[in-house]
Protein backbone atom coordinates (compact mmCIF):
# COMPACT_ATOMS: atom_id res chain seq x y z
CA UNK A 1 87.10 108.01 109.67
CA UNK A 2 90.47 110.09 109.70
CA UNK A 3 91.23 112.68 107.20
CA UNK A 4 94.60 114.36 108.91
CA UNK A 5 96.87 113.44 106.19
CA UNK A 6 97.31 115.22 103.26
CA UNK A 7 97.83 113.74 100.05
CA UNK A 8 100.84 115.54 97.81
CA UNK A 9 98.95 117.14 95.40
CA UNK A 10 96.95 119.14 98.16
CA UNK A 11 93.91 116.94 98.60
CA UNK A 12 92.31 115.09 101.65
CA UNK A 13 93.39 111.77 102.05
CA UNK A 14 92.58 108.94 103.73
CA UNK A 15 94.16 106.79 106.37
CA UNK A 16 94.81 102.53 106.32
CA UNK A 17 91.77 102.77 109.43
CA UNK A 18 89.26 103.98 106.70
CA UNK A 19 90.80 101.18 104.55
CA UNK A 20 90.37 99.25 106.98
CA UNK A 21 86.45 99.61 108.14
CA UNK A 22 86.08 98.88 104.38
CA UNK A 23 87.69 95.43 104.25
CA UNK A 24 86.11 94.52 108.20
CA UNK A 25 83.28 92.44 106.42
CA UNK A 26 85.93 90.68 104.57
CA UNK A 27 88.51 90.17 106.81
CA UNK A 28 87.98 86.34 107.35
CA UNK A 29 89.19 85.02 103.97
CA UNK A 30 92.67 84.45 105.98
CA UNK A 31 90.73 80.86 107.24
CA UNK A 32 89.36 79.51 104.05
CA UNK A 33 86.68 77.14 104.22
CA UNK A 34 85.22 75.02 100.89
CA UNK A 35 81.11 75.58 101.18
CA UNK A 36 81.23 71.90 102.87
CA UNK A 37 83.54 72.86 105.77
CA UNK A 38 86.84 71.50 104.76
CA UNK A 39 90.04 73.55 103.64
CA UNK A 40 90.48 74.02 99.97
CA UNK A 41 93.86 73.24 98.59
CA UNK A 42 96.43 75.11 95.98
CA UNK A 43 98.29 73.39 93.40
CA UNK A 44 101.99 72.12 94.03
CA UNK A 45 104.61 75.16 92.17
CA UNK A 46 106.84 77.65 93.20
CA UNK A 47 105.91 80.17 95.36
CA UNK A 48 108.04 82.83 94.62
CA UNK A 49 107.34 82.60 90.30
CA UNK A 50 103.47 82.97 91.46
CA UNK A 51 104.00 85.65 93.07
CA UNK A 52 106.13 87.13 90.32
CA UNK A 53 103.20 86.04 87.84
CA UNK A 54 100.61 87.66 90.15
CA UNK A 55 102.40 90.67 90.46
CA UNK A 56 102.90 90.96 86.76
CA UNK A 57 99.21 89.96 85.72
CA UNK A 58 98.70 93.23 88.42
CA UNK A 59 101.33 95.76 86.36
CA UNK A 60 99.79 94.66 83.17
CA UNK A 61 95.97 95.11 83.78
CA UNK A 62 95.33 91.82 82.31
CA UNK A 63 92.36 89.12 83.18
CA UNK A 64 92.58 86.07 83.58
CA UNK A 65 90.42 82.83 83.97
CA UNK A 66 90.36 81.26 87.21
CA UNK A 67 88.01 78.58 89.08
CA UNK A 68 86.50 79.07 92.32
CA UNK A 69 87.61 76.47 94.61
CA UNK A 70 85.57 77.48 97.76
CA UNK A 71 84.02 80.32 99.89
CA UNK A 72 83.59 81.82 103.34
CA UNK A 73 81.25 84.87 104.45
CA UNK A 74 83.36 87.55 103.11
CA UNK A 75 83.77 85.90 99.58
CA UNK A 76 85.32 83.40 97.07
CA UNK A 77 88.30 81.32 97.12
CA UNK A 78 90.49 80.90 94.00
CA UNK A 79 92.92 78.59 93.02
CA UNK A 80 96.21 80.78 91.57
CA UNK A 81 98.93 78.04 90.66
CA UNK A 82 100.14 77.28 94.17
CA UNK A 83 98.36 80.69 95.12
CA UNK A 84 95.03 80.89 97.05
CA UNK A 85 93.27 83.79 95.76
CA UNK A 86 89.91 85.85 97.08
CA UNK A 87 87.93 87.70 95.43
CA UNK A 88 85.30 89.55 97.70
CA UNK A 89 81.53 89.30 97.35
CA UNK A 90 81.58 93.09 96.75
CA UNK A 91 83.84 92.01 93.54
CA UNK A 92 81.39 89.79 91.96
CA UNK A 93 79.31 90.40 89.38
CA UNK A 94 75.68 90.64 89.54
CA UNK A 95 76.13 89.15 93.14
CA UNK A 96 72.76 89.94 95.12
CA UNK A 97 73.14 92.39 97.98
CA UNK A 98 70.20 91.85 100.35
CA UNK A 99 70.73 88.38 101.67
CA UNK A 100 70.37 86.79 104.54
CA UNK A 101 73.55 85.16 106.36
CA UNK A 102 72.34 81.75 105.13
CA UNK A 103 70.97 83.35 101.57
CA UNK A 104 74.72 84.77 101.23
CA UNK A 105 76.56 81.72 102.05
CA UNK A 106 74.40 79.79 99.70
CA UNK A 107 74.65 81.86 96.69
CA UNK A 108 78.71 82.19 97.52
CA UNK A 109 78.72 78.15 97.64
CA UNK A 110 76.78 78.16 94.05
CA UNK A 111 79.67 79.32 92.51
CA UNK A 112 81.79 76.84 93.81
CA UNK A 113 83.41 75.19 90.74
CA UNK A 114 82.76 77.99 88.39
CA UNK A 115 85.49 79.46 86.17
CA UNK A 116 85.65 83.29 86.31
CA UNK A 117 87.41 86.04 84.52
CA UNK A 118 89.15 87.82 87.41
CA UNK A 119 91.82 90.52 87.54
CA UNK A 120 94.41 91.52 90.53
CA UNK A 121 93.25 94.37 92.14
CA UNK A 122 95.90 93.65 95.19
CA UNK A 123 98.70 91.46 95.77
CA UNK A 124 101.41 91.27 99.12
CA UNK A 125 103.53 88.95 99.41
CA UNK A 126 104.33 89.48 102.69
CA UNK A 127 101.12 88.82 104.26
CA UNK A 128 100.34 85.89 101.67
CA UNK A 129 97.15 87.74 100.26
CA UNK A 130 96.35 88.33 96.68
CA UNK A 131 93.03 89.80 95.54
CA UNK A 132 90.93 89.36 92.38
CA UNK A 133 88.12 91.42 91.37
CA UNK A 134 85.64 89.84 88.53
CA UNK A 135 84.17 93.66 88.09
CA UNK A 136 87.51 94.97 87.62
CA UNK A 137 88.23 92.24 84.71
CA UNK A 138 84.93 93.97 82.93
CA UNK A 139 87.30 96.53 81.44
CA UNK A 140 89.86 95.99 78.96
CA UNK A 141 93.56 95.21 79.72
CA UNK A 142 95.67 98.54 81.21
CA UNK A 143 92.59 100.51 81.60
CA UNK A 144 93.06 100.55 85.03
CA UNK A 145 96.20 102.55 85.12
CA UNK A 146 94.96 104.79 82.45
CA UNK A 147 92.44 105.98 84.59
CA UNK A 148 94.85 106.17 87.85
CA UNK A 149 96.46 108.42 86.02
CA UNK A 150 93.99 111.22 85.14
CA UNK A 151 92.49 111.02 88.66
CA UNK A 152 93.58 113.69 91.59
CA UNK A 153 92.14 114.85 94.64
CA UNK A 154 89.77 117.18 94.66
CA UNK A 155 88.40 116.32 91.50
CA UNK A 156 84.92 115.62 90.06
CA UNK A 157 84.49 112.61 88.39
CA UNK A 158 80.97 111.25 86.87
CA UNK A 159 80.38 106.65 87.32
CA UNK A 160 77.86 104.10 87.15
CA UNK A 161 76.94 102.57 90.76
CA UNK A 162 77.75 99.20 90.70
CA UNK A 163 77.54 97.36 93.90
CA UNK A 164 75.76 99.00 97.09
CA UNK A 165 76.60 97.61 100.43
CA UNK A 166 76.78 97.65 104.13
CA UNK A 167 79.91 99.89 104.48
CA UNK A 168 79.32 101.99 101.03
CA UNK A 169 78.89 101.90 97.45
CA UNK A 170 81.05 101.16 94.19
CA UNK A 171 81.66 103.40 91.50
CA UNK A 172 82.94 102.43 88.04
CA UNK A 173 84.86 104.92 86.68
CA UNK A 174 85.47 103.10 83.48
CA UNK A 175 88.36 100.62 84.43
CA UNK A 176 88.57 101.01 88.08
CA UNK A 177 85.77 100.77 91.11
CA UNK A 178 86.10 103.27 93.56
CA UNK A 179 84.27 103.67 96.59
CA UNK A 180 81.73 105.46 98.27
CA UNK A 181 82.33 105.13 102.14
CA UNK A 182 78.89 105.06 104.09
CA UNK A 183 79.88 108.09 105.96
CA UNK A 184 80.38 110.06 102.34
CA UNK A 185 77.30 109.13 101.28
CA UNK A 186 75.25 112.43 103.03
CA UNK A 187 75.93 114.80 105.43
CA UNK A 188 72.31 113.56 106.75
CA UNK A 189 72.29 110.35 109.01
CA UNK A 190 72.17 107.43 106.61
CA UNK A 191 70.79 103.88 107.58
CA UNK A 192 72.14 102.09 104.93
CA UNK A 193 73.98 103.72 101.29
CA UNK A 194 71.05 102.19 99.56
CA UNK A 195 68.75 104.20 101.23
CA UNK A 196 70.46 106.74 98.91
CA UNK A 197 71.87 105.03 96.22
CA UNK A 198 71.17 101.99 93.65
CA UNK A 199 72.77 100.03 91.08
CA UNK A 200 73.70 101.19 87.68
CA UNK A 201 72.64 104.86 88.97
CA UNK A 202 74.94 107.63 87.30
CA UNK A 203 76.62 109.98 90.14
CA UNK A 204 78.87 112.47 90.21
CA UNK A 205 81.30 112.37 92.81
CA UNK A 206 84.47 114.06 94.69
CA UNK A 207 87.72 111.79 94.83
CA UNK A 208 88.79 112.64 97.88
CA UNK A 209 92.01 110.57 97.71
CA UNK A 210 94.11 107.81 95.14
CA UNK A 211 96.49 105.04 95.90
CA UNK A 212 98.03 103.78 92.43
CA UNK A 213 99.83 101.29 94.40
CA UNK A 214 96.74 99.63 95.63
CA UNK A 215 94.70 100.93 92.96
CA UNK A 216 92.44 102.33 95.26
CA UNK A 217 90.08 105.40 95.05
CA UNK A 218 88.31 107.23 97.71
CA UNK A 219 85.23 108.84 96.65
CA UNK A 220 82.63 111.27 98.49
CA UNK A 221 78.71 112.12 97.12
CA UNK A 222 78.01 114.21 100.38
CA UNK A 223 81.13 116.88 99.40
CA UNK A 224 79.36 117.60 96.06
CA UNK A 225 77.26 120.24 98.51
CA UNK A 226 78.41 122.64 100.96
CA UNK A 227 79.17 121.21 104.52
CA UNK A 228 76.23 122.76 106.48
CA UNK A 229 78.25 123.07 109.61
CA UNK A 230 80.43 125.27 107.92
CA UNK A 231 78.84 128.67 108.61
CA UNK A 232 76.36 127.30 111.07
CA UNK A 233 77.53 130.06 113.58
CA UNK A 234 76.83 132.81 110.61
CA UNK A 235 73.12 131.26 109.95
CA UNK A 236 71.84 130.86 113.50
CA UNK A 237 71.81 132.73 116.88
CA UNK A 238 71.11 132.24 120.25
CA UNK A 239 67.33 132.68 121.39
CA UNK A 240 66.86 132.14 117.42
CA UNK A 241 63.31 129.35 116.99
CA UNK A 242 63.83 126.71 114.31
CA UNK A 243 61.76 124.26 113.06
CA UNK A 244 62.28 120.30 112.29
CA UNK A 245 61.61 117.34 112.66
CA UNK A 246 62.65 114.37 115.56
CA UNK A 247 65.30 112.03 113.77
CA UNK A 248 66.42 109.95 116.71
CA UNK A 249 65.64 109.79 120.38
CA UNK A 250 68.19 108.77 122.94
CA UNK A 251 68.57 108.07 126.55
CA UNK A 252 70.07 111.57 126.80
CA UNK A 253 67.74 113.32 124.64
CA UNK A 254 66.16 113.49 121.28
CA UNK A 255 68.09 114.75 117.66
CA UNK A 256 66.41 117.38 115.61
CA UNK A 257 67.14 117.65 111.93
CA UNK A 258 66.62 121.47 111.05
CA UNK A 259 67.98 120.77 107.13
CA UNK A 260 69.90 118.13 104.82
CA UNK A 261 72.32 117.44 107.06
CA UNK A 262 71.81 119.44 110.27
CA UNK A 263 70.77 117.77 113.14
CA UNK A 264 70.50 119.68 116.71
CA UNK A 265 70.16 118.25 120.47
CA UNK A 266 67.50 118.70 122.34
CA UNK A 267 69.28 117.39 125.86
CA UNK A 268 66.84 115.55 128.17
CA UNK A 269 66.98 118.61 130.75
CA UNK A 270 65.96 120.86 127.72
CA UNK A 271 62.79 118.57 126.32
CA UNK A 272 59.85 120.02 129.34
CA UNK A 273 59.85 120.71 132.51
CA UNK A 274 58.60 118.06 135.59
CA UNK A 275 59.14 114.19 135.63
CA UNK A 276 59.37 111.56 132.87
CA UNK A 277 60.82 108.06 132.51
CA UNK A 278 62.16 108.30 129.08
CA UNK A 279 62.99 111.31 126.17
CA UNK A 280 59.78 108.95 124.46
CA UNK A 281 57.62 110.14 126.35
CA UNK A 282 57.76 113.73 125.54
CA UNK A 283 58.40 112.97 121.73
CA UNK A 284 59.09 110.32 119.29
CA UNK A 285 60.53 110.10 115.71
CA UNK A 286 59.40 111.84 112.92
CA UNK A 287 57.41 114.53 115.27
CA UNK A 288 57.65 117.61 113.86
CA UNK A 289 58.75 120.49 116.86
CA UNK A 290 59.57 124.12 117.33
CA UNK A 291 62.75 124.38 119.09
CA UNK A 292 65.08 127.36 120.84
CA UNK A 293 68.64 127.30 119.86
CA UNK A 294 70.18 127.65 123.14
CA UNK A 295 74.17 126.54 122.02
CA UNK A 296 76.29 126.79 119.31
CA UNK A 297 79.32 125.23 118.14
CA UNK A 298 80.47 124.93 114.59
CA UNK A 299 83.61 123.43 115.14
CA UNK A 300 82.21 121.03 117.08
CA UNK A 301 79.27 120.20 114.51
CA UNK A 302 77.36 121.09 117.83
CA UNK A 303 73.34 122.55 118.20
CA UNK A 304 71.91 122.71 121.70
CA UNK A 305 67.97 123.18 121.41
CA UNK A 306 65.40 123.51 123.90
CA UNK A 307 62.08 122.30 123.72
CA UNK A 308 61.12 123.44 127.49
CA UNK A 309 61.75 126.88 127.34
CA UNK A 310 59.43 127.51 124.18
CA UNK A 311 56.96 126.27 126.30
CA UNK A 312 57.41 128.10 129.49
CA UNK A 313 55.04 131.10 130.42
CA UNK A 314 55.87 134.27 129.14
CA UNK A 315 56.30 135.66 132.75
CA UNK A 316 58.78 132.79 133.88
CA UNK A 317 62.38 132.53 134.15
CA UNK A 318 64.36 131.47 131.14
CA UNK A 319 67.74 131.12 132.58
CA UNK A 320 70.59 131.42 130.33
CA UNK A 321 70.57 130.44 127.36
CA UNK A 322 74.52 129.32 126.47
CA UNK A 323 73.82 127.05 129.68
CA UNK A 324 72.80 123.52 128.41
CA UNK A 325 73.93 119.88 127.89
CA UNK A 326 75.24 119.10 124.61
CA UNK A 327 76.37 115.91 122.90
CA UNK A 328 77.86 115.70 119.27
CA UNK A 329 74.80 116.29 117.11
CA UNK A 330 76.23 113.01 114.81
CA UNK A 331 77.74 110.65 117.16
């Protein structure tokens, strides 16, 4: 995720490639299939009027009723005059998360043939794609703009989870969804946002950036506390023992999380002295171990720990202590 650009009022703000990590699961609604394998079909009209109507119902905020005339993995196909519309799974309400591949395609296919009140959350022309979102059509007409315009950068904003998934979670903010990447979530490793976060859970959150023109919102739960990187080099010092616990072990070594969102690296040359086939056999996850810091590099969001050297003889050699391998302590 990139956060170079600044937004005008001061803020961070996001790039199209965090956009577009969010939209990766979705991406194949370009090939529409119908549940049974064939290719749904639009109504005979005029092109350029639908797009006109689309991008009006989009200005005005206003829902409409649609049906569903098929489905792939990333969603629903709707039938828009001689529009195809899609309205992602992540858009759907009360759509279960946990599914299998099969279990997902399966509960997409049941709703084949439905009728649903949908809103446009995103419409361009020029690369034929118009989006609906059946959450978004939960609030009243124009809501959405209203709250556009109160939101800026920077700002803390309370929501209701809505939908958790792979790549984050959404937030209702009361007429928009914004979104919790996965990598806002924590400044700890995260396996999955619900390991954090669940539906219809009240958060408060940072909006780290807002696009009126494609009414989307950027939020961030992790910047709600202090990066703990940022005065890493203040808090520790070389030679200094920590304690904490194994999080992850590697070919190259094994990750130590000190605190909520601090992980060091204990670099296979650091872990103990002689011979051994893997990092797994010296330790394994969720081991709790004394470690020397031995490097570090705050810009970097770098720790270097050793292992070995706390459990050298008192009497033996300790070498130098900025000498040691390090890899990003969050790659």
């Amino acid at each position: 995720m990139s956060l170079n650009r600044q937004s005008e009022s001061g803020g961070p703000s996001l790039d199209e490639g965090w956009w577009a990590a969010v939209l990766q699961e979705e991406e194949d609604h370009y090939t529409p299939k119908r549940a049974n394998g064939r290719t749904p079909t639009t109504a005979a009209g005029d092109p350029v009027a639908d797009w006109q109507a689309a991008r009006q119902l989009y200005e005005v905020d206003e829902p409409i009723q649609l049906d569903v005339v098929g489905c792939n993995r990333g969603g629903l196909l709707v039938g828009f005059h001689s529009l195809q519309g899609f309205v992602p799974a992540s858009h759907v309400v009360d759509f279960p998360n946990q599914l299998s591949e099969d279990e997902r395609m399966l509960a997409l296919s049941r709703k084949v043939g439905m009728r649903l009140n949908l809103k446009v959350i995103e419409y361009d022309p020029a690369k034929g794609r118009v989006v609906f979102s059946e959450r978004a059509a939960q609030a009243g007409p124009g809501s959405r703009q209203a709250v556009l315009s109160r939101l800026r950068p920077g700002s803390v904003v309370t929501g209701n989870v809505t939908n958790v998934c792979d790549f984050g979670a959404f937030v209702d903010l009361g007429g928009i969804e914004g979104l919790i990447h996965v990598s806002e979530v924590s400044w700890s490793r995260v396996g999955h946002p619900r390991d954090v976060l669940n539906c219809n859970q009240s958060v408060q959150v940072t909006v780290l950036s807002v696009d009126p023109d494609q009414s989307r919102v950027a939020l961030s739960l992790k910047r709600m506390r202090p990066d703990p990187w940022a005065n890493v080099e203040q808090r520790f010092q070389l030679g200094q023992v920590v304690e904490g616990t194994i999080t992850n072990v590697v070919n190259f070594g094994a990750f130590v999380g000190i605190e909520e969102g601090l992980e060091g690296l204990v670099h296979v040359s650091e872990l103990a002295d002689g011979h051994f086939l893997h990092p797994r056999n010296v330790v394994r996850e969720g081991d709790r171990v004394r470690a020397c810091v031995v490097s570090i590099d705050g810009p970097g969001r770098r720790l270097g720990l050793s292992l070995r050297r706390l459990n050298r003889p008192a009497d033996a050699p300790q070498g130098d202590l900025a000498a040691s391998g390090q890899v990003a302590a969050n790659p």
